[in-house]
N, C-alpha and C. Protein backbone atom coordinates (compact mmCIF):
# COMPACT_ATOMS: atom_id res chain seq x y z
N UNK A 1 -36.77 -9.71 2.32
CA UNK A 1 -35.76 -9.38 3.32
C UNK A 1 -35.76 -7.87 3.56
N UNK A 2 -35.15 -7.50 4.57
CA UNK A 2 -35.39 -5.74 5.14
C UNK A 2 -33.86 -6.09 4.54
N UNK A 3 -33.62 -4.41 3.96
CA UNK A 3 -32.55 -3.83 3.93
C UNK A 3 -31.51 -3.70 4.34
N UNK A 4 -31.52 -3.78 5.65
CA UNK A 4 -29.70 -4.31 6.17
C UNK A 4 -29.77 -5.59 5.86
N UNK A 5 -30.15 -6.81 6.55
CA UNK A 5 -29.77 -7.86 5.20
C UNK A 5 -29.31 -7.98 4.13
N UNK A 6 -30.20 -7.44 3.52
CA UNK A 6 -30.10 -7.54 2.29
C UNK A 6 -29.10 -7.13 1.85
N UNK A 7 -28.29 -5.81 1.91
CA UNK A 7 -27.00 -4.88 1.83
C UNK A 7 -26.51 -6.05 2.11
N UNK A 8 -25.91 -6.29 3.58
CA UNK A 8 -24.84 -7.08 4.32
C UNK A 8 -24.87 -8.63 3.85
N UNK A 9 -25.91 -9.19 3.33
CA UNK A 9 -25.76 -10.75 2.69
C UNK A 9 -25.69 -10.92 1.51
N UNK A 10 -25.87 -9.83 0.81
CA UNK A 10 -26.34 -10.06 -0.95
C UNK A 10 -25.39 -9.12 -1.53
N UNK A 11 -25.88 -8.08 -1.57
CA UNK A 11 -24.86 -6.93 -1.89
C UNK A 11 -23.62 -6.34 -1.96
N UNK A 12 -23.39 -6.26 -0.72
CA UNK A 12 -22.18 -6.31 -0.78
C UNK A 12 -20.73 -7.24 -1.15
N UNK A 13 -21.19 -8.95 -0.60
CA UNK A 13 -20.59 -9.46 -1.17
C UNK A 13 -20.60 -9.66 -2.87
N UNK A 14 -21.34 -9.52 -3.46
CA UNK A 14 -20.88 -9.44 -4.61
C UNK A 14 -20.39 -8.30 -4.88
N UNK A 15 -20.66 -6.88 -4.33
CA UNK A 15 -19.75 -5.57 -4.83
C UNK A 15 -18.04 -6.27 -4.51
N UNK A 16 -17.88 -6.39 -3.06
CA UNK A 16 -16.42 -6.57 -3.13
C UNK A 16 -15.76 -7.90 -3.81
N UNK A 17 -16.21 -8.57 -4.50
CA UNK A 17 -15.77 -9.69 -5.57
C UNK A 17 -15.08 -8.74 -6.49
N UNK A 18 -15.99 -7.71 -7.27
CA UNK A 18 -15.91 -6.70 -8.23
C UNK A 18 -14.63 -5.95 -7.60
N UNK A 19 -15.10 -4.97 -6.59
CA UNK A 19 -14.19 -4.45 -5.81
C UNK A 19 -12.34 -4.44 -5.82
N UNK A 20 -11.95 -5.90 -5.33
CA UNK A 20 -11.01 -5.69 -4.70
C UNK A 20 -9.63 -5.60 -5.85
N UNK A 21 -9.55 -5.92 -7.24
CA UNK A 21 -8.64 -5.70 -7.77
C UNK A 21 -8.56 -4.63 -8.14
N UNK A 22 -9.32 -3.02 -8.74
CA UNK A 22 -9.12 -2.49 -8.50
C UNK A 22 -8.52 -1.42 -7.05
N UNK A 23 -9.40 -1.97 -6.07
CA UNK A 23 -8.25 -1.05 -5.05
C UNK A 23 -6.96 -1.57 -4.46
N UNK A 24 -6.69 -2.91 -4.96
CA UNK A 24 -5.55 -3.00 -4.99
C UNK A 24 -4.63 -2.10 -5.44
N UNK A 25 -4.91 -1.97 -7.03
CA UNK A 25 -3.98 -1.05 -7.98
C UNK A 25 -4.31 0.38 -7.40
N UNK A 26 -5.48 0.89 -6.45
CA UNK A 26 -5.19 1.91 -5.89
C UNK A 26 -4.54 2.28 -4.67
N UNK A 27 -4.21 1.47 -3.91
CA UNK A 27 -3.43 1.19 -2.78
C UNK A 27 -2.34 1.33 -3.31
N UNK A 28 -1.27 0.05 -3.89
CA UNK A 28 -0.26 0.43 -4.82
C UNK A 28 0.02 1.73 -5.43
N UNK A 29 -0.99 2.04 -5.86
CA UNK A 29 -0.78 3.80 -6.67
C UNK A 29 -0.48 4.73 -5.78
N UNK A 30 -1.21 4.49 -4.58
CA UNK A 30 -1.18 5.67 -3.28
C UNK A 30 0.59 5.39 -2.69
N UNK A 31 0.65 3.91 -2.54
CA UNK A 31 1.71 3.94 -2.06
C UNK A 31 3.03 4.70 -2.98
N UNK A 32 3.25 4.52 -3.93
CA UNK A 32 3.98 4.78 -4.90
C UNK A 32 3.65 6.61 -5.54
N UNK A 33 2.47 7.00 -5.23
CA UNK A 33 2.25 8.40 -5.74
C UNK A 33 3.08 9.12 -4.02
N UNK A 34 3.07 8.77 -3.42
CA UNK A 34 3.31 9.59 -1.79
C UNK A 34 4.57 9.17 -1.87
N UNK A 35 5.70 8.46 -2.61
CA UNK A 35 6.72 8.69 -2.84
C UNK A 35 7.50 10.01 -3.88
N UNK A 36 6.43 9.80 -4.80
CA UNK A 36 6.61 11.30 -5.86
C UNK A 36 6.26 12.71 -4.86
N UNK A 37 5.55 12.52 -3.81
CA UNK A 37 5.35 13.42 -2.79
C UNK A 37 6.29 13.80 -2.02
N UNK A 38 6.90 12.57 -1.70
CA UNK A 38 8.16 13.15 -0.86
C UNK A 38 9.31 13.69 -2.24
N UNK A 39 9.10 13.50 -2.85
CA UNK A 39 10.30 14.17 -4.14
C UNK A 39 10.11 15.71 -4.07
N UNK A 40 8.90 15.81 -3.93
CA UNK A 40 8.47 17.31 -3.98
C UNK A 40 9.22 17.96 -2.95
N UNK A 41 9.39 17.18 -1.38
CA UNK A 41 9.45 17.87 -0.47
C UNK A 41 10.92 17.09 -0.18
N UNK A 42 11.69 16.37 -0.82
CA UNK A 42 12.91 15.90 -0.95
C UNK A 42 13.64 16.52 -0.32
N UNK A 43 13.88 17.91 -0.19
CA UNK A 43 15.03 18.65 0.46
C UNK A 43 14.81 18.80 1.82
N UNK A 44 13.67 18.32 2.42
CA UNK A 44 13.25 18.37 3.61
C UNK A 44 13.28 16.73 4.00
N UNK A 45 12.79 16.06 3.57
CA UNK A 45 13.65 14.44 3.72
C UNK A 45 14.92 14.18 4.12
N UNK A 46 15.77 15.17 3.26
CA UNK A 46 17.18 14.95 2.98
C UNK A 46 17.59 15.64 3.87
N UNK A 47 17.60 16.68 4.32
CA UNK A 47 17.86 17.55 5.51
C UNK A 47 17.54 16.80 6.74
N UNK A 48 16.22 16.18 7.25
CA UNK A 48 15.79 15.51 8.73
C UNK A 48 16.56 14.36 8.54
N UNK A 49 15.69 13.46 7.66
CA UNK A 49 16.45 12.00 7.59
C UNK A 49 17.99 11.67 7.07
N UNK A 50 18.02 11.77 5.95
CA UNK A 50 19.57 11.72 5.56
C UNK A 50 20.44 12.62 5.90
N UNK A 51 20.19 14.05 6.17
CA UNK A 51 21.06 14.28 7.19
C UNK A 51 21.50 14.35 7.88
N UNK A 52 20.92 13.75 8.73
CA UNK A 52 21.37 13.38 10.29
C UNK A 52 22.07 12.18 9.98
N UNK A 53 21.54 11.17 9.46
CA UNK A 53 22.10 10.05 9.16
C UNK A 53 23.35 10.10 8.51
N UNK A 54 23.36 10.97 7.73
CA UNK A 54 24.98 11.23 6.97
C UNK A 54 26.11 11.84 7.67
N UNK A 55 25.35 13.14 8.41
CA UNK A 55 26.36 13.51 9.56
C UNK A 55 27.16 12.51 10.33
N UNK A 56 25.86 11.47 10.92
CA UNK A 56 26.45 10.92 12.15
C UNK A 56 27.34 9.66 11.21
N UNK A 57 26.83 9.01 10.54
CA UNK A 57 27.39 7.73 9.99
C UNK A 57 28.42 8.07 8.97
N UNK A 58 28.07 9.11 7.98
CA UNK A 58 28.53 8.91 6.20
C UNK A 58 28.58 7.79 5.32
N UNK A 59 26.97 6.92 5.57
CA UNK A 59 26.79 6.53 4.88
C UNK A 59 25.28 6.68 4.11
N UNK A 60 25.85 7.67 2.74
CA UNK A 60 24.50 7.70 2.13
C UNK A 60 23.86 7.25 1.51
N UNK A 61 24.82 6.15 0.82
CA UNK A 61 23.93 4.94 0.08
C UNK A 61 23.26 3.81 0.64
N UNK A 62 23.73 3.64 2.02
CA UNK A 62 22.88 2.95 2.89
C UNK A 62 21.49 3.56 3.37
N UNK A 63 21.64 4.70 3.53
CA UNK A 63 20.65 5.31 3.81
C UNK A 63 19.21 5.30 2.97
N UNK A 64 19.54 5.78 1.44
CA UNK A 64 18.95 4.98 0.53
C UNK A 64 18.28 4.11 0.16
N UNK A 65 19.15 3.39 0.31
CA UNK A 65 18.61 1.55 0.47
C UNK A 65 17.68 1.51 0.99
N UNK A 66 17.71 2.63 2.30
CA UNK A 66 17.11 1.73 3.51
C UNK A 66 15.47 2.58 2.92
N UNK A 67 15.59 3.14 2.24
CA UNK A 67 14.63 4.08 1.81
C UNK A 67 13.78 3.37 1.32
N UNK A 68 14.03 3.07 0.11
CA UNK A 68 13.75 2.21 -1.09
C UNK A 68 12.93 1.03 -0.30
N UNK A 69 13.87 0.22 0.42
CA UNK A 69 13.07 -1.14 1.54
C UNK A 69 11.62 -0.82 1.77
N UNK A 70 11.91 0.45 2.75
CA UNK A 70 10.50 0.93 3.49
C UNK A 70 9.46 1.07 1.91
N UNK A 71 9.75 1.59 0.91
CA UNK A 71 9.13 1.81 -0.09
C UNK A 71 8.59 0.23 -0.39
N UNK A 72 9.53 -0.66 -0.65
CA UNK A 72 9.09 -2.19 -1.19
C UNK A 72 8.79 -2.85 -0.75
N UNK A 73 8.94 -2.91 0.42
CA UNK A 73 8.31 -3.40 2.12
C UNK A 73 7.02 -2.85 1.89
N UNK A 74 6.00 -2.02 1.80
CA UNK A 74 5.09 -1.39 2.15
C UNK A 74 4.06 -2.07 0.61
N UNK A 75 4.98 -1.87 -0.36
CA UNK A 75 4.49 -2.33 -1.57
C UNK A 75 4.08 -3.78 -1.46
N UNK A 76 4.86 -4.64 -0.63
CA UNK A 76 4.80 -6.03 -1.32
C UNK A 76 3.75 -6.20 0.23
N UNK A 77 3.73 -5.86 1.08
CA UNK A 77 2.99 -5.66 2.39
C UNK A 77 1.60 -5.85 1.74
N UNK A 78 1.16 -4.63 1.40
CA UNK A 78 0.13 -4.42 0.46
C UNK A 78 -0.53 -5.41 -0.53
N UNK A 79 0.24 -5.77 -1.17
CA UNK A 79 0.01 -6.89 -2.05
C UNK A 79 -0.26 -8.11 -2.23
N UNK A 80 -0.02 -8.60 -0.84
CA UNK A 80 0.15 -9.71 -0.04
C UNK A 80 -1.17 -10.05 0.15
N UNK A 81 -1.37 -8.71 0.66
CA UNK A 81 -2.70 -8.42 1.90
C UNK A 81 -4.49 -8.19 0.94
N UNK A 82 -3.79 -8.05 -0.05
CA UNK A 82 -4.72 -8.02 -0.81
C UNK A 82 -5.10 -8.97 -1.69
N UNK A 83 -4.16 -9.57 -2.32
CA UNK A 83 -4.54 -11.25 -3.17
C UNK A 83 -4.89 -11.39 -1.90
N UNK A 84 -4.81 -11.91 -0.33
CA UNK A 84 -4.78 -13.21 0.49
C UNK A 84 -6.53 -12.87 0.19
N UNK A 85 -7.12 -11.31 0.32
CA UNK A 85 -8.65 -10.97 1.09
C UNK A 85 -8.73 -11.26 -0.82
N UNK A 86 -8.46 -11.18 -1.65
CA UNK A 86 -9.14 -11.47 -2.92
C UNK A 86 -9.59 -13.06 -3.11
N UNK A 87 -8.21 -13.68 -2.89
CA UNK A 87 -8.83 -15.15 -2.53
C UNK A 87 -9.51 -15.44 -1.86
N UNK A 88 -9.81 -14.97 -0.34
CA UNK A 88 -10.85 -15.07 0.86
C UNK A 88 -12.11 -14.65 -0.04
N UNK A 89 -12.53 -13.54 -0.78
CA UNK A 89 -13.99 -13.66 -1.19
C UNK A 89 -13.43 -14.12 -2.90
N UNK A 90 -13.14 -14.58 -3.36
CA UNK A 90 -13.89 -15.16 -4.60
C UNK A 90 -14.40 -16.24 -4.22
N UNK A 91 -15.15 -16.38 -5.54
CA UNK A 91 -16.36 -17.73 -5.77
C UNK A 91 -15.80 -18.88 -5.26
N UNK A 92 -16.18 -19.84 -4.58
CA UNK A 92 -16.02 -20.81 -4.70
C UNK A 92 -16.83 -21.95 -5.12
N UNK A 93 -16.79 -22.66 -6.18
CA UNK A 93 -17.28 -23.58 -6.89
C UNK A 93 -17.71 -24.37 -5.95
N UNK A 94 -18.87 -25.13 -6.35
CA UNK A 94 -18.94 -26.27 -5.45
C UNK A 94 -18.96 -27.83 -6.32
């Protein structure tokens, strides 16, 4: 077989068998490390987003919440999306 073949029918599918549970846990990590990111820059979060929001409403524990969601929303998004394509390429027995 020539080489793109070969890559694209052989190769690769078995790399991403290997593949996909680790970048799961790196997806997850990214998602969850770019939250410690915004901690860094927290006072600038808190100033655009929650403060406007607190001004206009005064509610800051809603605000929060709503934080956290987008955070677990994105997490379980992710997670979803990744078992479904892990099940799509594993083995299937015959």
């Amino acid at each position: 077989m020539r080489p793109g073949p070969t890559l694209r029918l052989v190769v690769l599918p078995q790399a991403m068998r290997v593949i996909i549970p680790p970048l799961t846990s790196q997806y997850l990590n990214l998602t969850k490390n770019s939250s410690l990111a915004v901690f860094v820059g927290y006072p600038d979060l808190v100033l655009v987003f929650a403060g406007t929001v607190l001004n206009q409403t005064g509610q800051a524990v809603e605000v929060i919440a709503i934080t956290m969601l987008v955070y677990l929303t994105i997490s379980l998004v992710t997670s979803l999306f990744m078992n479904w394509f892990n099940r799509r390429m594993a083995l299937v027995e015959r």
